[in-house]
C-alpha atoms as a PDB file:
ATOM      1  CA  UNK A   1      37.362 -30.860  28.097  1.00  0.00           C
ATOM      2  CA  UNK A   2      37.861 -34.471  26.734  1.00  0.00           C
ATOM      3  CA  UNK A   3      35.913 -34.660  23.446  1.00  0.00           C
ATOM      4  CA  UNK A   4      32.627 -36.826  23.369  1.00  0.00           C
ATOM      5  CA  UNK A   5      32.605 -37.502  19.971  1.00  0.00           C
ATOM      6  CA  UNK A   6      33.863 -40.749  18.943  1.00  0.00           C
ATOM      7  CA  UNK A   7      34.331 -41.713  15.126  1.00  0.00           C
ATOM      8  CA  UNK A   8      32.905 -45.009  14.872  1.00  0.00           C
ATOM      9  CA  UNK A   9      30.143 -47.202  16.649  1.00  0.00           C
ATOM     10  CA  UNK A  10      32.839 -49.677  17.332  1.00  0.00           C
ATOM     11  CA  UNK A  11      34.534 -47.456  19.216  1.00  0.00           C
ATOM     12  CA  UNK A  12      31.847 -45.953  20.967  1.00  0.00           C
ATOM     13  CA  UNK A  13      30.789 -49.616  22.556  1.00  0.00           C
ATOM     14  CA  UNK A  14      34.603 -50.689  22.727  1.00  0.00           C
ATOM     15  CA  UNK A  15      34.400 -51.256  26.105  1.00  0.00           C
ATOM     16  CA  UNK A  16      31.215 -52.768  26.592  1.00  0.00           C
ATOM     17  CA  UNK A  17      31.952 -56.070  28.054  1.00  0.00           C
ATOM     18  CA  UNK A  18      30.094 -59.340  28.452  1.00  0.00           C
ATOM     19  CA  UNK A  19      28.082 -59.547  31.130  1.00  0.00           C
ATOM     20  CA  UNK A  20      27.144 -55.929  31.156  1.00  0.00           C
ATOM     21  CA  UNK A  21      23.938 -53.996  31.850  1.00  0.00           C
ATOM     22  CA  UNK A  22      22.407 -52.045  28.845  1.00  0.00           C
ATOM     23  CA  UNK A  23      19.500 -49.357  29.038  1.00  0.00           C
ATOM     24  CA  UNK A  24      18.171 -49.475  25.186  1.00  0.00           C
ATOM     25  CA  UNK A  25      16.111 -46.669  23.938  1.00  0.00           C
ATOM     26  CA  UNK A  26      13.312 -47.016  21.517  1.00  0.00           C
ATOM     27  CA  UNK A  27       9.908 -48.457  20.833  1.00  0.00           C
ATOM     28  CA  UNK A  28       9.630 -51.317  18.472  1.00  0.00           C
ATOM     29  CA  UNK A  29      11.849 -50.256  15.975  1.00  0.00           C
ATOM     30  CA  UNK A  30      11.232 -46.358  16.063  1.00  0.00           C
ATOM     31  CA  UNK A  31      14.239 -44.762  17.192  1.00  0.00           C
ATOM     32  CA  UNK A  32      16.267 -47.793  18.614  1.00  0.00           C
ATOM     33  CA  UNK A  33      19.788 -47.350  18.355  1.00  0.00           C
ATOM     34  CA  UNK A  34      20.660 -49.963  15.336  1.00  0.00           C
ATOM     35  CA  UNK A  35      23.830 -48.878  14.444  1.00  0.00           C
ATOM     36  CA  UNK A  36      25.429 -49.236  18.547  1.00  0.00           C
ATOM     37  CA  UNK A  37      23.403 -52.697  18.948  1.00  0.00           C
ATOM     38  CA  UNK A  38      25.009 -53.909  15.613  1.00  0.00           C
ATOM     39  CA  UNK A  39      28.399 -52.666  16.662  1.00  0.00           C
ATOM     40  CA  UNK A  40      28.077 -54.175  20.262  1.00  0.00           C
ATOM     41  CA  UNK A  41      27.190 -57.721  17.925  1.00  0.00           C
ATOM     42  CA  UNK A  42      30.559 -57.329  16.233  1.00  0.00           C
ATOM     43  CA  UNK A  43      32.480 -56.837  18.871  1.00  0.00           C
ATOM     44  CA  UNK A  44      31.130 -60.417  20.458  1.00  0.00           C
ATOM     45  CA  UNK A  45      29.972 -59.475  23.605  1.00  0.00           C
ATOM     46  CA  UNK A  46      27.500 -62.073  25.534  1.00  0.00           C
ATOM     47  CA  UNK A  47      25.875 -62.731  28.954  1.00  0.00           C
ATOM     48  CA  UNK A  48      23.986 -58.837  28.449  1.00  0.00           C
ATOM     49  CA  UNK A  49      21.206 -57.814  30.820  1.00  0.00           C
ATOM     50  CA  UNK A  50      19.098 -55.272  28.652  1.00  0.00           C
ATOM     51  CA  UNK A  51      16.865 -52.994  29.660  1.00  0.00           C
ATOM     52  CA  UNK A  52      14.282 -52.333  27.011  1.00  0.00           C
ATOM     53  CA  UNK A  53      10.405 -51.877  26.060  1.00  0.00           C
ATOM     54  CA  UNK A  54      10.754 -54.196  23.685  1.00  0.00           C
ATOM     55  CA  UNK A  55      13.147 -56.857  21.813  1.00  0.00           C
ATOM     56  CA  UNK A  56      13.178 -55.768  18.341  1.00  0.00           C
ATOM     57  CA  UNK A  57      12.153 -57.840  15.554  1.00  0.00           C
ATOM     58  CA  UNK A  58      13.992 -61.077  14.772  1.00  0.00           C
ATOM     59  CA  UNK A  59      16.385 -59.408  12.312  1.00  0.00           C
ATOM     60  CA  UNK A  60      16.920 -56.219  13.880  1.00  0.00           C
ATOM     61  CA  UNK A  61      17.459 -54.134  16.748  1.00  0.00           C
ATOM     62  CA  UNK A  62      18.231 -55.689  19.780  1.00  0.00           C
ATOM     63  CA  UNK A  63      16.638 -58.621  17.609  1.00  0.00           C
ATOM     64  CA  UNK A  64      20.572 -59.531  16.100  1.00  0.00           C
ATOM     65  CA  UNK A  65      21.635 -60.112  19.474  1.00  0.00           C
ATOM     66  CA  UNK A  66      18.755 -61.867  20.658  1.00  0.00           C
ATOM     67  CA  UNK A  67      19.161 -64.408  18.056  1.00  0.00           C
ATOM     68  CA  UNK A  68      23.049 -65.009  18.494  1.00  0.00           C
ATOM     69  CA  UNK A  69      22.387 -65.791  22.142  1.00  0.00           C
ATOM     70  CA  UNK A  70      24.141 -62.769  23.428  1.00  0.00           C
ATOM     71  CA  UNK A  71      21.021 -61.651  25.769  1.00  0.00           C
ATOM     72  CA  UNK A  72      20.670 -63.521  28.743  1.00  0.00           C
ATOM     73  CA  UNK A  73      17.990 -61.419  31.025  1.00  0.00           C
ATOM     74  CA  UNK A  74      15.571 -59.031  29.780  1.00  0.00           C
ATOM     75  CA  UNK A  75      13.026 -56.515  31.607  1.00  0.00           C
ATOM     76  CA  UNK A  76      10.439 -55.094  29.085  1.00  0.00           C
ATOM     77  CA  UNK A  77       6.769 -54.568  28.966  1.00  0.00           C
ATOM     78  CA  UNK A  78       6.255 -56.016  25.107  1.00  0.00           C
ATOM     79  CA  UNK A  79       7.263 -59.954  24.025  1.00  0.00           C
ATOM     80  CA  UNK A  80       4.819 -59.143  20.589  1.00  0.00           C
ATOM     81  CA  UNK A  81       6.282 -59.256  17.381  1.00  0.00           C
ATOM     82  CA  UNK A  82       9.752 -61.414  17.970  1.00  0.00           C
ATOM     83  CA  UNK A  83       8.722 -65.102  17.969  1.00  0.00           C
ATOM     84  CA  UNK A  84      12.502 -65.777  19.096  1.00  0.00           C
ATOM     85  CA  UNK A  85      12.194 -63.740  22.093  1.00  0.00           C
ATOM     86  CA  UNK A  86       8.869 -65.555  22.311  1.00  0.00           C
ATOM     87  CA  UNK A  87      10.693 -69.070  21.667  1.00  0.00           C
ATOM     88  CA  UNK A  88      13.989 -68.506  23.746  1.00  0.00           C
ATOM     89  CA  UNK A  89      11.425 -67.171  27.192  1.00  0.00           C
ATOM     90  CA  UNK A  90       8.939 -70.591  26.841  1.00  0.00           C
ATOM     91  CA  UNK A  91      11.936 -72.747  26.260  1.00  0.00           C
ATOM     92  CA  UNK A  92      13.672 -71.237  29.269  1.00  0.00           C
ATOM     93  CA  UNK A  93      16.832 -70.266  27.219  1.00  0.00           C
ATOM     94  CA  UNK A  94      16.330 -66.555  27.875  1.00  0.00           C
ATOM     95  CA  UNK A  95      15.155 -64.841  31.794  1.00  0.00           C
ATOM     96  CA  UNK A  96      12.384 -62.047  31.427  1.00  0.00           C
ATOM     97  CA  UNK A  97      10.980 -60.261  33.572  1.00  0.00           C
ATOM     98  CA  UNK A  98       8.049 -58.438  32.105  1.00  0.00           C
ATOM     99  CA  UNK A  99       6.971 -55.426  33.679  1.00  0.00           C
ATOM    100  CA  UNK A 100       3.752 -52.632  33.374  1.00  0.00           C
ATOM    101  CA  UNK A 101       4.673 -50.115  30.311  1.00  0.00           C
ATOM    102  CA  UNK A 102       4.614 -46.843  32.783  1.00  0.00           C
ATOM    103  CA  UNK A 103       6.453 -48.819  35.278  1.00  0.00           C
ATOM    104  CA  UNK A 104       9.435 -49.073  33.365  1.00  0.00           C
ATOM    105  CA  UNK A 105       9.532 -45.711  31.917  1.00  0.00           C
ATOM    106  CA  UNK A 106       9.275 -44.681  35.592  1.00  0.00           C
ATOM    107  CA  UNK A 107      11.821 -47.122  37.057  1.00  0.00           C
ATOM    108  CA  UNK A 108      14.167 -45.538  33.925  1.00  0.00           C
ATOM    109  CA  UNK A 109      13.786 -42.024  35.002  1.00  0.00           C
ATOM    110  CA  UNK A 110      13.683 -42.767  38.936  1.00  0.00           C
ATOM    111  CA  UNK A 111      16.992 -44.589  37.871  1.00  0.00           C
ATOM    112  CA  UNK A 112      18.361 -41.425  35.993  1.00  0.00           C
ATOM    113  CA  UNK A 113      16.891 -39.201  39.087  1.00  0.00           C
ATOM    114  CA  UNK A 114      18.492 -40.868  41.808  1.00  0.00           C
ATOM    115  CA  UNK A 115      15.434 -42.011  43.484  1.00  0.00           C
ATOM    116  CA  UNK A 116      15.879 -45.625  44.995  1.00  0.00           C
ATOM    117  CA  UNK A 117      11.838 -46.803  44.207  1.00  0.00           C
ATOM    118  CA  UNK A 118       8.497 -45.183  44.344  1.00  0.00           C
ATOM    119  CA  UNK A 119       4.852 -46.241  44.757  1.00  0.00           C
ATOM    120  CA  UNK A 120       2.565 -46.677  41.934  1.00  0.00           C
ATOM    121  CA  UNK A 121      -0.885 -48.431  41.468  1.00  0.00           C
ATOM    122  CA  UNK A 122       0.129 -50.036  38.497  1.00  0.00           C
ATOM    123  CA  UNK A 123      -0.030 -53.797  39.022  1.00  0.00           C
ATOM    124  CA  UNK A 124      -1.592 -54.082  42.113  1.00  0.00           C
ATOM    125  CA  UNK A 125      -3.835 -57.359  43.415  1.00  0.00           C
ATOM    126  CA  UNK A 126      -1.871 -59.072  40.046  1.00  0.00           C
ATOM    127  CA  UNK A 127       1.166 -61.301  40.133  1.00  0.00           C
ATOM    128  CA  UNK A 128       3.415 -58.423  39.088  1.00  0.00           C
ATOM    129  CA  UNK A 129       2.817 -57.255  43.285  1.00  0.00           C
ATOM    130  CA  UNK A 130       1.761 -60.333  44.338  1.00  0.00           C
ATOM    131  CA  UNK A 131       4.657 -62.562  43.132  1.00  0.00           C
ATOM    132  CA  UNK A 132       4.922 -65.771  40.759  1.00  0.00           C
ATOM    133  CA  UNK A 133       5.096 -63.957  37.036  1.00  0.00           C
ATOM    134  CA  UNK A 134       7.455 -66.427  35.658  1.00  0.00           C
ATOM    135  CA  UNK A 135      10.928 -64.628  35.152  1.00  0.00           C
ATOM    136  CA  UNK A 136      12.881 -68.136  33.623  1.00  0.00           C
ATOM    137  CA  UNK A 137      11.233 -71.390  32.648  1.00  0.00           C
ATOM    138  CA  UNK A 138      12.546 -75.072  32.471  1.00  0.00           C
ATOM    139  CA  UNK A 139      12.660 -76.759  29.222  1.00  0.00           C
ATOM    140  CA  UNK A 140       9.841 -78.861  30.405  1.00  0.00           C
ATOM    141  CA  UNK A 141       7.741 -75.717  30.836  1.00  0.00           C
ATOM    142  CA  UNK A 142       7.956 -75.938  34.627  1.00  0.00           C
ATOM    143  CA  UNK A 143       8.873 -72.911  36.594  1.00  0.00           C
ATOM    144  CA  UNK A 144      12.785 -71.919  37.977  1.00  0.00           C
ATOM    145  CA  UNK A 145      12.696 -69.015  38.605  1.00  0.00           C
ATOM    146  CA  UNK A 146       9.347 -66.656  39.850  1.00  0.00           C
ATOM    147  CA  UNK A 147       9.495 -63.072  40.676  1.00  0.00           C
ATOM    148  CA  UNK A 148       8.827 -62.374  44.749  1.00  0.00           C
ATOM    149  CA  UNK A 149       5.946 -60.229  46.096  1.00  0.00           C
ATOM    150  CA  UNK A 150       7.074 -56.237  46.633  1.00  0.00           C
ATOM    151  CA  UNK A 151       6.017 -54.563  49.506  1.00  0.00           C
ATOM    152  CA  UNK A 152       2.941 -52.801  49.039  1.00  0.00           C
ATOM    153  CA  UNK A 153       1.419 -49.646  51.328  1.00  0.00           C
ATOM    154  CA  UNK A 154      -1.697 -47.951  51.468  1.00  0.00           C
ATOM    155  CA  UNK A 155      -1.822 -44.261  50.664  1.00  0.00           C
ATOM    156  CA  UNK A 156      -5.218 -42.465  52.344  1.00  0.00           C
ATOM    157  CA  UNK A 157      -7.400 -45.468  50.568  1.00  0.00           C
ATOM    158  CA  UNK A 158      -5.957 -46.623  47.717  1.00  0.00           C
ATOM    159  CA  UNK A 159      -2.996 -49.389  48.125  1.00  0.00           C
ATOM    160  CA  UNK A 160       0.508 -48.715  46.009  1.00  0.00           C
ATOM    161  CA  UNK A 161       3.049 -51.046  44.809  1.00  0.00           C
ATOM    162  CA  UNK A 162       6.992 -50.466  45.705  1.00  0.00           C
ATOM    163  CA  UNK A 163       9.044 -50.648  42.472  1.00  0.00           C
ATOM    164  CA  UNK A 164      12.704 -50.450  42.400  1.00  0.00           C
ATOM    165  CA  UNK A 165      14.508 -47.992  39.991  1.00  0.00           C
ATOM    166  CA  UNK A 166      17.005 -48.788  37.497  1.00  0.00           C
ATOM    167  CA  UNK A 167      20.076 -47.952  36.395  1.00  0.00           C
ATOM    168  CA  UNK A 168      22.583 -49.587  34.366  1.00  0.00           C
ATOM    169  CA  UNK A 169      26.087 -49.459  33.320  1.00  0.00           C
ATOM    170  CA  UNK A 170      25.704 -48.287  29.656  1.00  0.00           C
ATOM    171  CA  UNK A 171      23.277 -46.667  27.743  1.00  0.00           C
ATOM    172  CA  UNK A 172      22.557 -46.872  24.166  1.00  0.00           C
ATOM    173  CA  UNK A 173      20.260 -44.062  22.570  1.00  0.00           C
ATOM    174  CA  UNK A 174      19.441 -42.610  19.027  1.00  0.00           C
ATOM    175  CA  UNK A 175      18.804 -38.790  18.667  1.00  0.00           C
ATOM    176  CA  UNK A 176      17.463 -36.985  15.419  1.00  0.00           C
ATOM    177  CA  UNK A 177      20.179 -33.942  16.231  1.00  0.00           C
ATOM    178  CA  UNK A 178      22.744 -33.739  18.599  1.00  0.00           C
ATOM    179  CA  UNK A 179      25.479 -31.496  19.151  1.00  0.00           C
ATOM    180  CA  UNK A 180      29.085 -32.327  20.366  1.00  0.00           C
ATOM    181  CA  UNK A 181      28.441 -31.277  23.820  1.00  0.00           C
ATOM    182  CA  UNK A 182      26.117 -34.013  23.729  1.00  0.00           C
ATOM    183  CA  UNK A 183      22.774 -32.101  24.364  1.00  0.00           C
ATOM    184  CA  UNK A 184      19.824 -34.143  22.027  1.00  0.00           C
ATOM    185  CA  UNK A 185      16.589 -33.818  20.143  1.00  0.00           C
ATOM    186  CA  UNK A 186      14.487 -36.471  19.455  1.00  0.00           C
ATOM    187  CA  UNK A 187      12.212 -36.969  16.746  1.00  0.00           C
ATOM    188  CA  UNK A 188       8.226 -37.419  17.662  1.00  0.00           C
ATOM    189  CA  UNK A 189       7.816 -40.674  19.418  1.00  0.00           C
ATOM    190  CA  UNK A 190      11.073 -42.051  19.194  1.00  0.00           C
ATOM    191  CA  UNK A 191      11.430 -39.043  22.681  1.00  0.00           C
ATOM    192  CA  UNK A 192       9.087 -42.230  24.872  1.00  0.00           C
ATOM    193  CA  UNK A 193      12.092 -44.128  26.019  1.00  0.00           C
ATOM    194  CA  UNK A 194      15.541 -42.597  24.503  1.00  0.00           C
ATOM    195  CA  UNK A 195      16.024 -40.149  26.981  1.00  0.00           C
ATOM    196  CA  UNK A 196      14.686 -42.174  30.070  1.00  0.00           C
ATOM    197  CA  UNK A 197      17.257 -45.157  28.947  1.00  0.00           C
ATOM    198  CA  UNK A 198      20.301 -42.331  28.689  1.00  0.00           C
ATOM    199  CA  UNK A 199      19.576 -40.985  32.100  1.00  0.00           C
ATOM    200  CA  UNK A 200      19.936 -44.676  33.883  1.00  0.00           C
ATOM    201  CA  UNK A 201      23.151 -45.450  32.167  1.00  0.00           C
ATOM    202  CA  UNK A 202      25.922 -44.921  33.998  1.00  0.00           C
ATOM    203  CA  UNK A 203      27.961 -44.078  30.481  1.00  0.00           C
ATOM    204  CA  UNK A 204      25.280 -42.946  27.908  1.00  0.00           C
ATOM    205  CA  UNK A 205      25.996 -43.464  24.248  1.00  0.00           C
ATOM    206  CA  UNK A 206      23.648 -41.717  21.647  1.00  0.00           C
ATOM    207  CA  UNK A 207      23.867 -42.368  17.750  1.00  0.00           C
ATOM    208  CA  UNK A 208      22.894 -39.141  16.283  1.00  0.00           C
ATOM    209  CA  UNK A 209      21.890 -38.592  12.390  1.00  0.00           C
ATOM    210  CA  UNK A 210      22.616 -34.921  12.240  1.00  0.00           C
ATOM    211  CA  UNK A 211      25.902 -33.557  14.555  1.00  0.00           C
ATOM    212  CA  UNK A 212      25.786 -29.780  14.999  1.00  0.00           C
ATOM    213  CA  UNK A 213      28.367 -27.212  17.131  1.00  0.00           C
ATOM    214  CA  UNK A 214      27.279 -26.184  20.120  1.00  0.00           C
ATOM    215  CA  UNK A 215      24.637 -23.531  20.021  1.00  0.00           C
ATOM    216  CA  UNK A 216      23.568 -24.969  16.649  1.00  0.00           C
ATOM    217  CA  UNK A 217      20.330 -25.933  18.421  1.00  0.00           C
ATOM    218  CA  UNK A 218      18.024 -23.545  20.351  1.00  0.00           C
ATOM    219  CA  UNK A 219      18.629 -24.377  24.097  1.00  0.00           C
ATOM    220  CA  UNK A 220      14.585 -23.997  24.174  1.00  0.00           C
ATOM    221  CA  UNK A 221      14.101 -27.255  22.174  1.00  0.00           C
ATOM    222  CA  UNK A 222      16.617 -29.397  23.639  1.00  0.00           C
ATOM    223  CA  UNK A 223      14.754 -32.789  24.926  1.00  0.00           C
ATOM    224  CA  UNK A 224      18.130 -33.923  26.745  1.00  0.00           C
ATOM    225  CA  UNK A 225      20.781 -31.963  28.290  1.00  0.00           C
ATOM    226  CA  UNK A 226      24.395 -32.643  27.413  1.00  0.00           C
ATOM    227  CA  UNK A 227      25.247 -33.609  31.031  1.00  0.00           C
ATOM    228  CA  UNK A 228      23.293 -37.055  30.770  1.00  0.00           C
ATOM    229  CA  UNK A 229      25.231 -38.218  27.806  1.00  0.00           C
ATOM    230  CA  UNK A 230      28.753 -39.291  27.744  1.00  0.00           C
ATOM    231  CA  UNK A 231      29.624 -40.327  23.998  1.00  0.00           C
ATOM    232  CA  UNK A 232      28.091 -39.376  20.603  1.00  0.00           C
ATOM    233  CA  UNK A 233      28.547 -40.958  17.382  1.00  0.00           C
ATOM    234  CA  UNK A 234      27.486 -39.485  14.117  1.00  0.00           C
ATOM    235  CA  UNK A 235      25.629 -41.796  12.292  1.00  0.00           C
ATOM    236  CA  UNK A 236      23.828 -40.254   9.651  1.00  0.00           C
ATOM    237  CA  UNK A 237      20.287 -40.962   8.176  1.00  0.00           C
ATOM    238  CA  UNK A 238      19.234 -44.957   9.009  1.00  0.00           C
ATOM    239  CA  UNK A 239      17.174 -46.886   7.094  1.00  0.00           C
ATOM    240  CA  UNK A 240      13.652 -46.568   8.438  1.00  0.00           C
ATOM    241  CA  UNK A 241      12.403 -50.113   9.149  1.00  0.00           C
ATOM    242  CA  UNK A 242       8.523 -50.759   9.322  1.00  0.00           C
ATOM    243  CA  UNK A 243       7.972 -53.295  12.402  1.00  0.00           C
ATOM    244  CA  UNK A 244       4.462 -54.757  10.960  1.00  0.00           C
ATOM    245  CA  UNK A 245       2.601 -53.329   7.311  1.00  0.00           C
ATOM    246  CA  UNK A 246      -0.667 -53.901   6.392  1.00  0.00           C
ATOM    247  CA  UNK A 247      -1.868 -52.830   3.591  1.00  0.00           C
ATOM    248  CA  UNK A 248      -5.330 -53.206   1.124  1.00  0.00           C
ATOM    249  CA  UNK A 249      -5.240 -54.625  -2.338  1.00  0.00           C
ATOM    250  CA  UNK A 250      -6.392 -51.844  -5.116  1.00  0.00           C
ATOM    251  CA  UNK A 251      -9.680 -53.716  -5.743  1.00  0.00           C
ATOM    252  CA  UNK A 252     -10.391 -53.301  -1.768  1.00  0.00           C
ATOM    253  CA  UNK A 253      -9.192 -49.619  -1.832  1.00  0.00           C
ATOM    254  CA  UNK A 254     -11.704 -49.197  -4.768  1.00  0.00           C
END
């Protein structure tokens, strides 16, 4: 069996292209896959459809790329906390289309599942069913491009929204543990969208801090078997970045 282990990040995302489609695990910046995202920003690659709940921060995660014009199209649910992302949407340098929280999580692991779309309730009677949430804007703030109504259907008597699933052509992911057949463990909340995103890609690359032999981790805790995930890259123990801190002066806490 070809190894899955690859000895750099550069060499993991080698052949990542421009104009490719990335599924990028995280929330905010807890457990986003820095270390692949930084690589990919090395190796120059532009024109990138991403697939993420959020955008980073404007000096990190999928932030870096962001701000060197390498994203061109974005689905998330959460702008907050980037003002570029926030800039480069209203200035219509930068196509999002923002989408319900559980939605995308859903479309991730319909994506992963091999289910085409499903119905959900989420978003119903709203633009996001209805059509016209602004996907791209014009510098002038006019609208060029609107999302189109999606088929709705009534289910005994409540009425359901049809949402596509999605997969793309890589995924990038960051485990706690992994071993080298590729089987993960995630650590607390960064488990939300990490192993969603690796199921939708078609080649799923996971930056691991701690790389174990196989049966190294009890098959009871695995969170994702090996089968989903294609390359692994041992990354070691990241800086842990804060996304927002807020903190009380000593005379308050007093």
């Amino acid at each position: 069996m070809t190894s899955k282990v690859y000895e750099s990040a550069a060499s993991a995302v080698a052949d990542i292209t421009s104009g490719a489609t990335l599924a990028v695990g995280g929330f905010g910046l807890c457990g986003i896959p820095d270390m692949l995202i930084r690589a990919l920003l090395d190796a120059g690659v532009t024109d990138l459809e991403v697939f993420s709940n959020n955008c980073g921060v404007d000096d990190y995660g999928l932030g870096i790329l962001l701000s060197d014009k390498r994203i061109r199209r974005i689905t998330a649910s959460y702008v907050g906390e980037n003002k570029e992302f926030a800039r480069q949407y209203l200035a219509g340098e930068l196509e999002v289309e923002l989408t319900p929280q559980g939605t995308l999580a859903e479309r991730l692991r319909a994506g992963g599942a091999g289910i085409p779309a499903f119905y959900t309730p989420a978003g119903v009677g709203s633009v996001v069913s209805d059509g016209g949430l602004p996907w791209r804007y014009a510098g002038d703030g006019s609208v060029t491009i609107a999302s189109p109504p999606k088929e709705t259907r009534v289910f005994g008597d409540k009425r359901y929204v049809l949402e596509e699933s999605i997969n793309a052509d890589f995924a990038l992911v960051h485990a706690l543990r992994g071993d080298t057949n590729g089987n993960l463990v995630f650590n607390r909340s960064a488990m939300n969208f990490n192993p969603l995103c690796a199921m939708a890609g078609r080649i799923a690359i996971a930056q691991v801090e701690d790389l174990v032999e196989p049966g190294d981790i009890d098959p009871a805790t695995v969170h994702l078997p090996g089968v989903f995930i294609n390359r692994i890259v041992h990354t070691g123990t990241q800086d842990k970045r804060i996304e927002k801190r807020t903190v009380r002066s000593a005379q308050e806490a007093n």
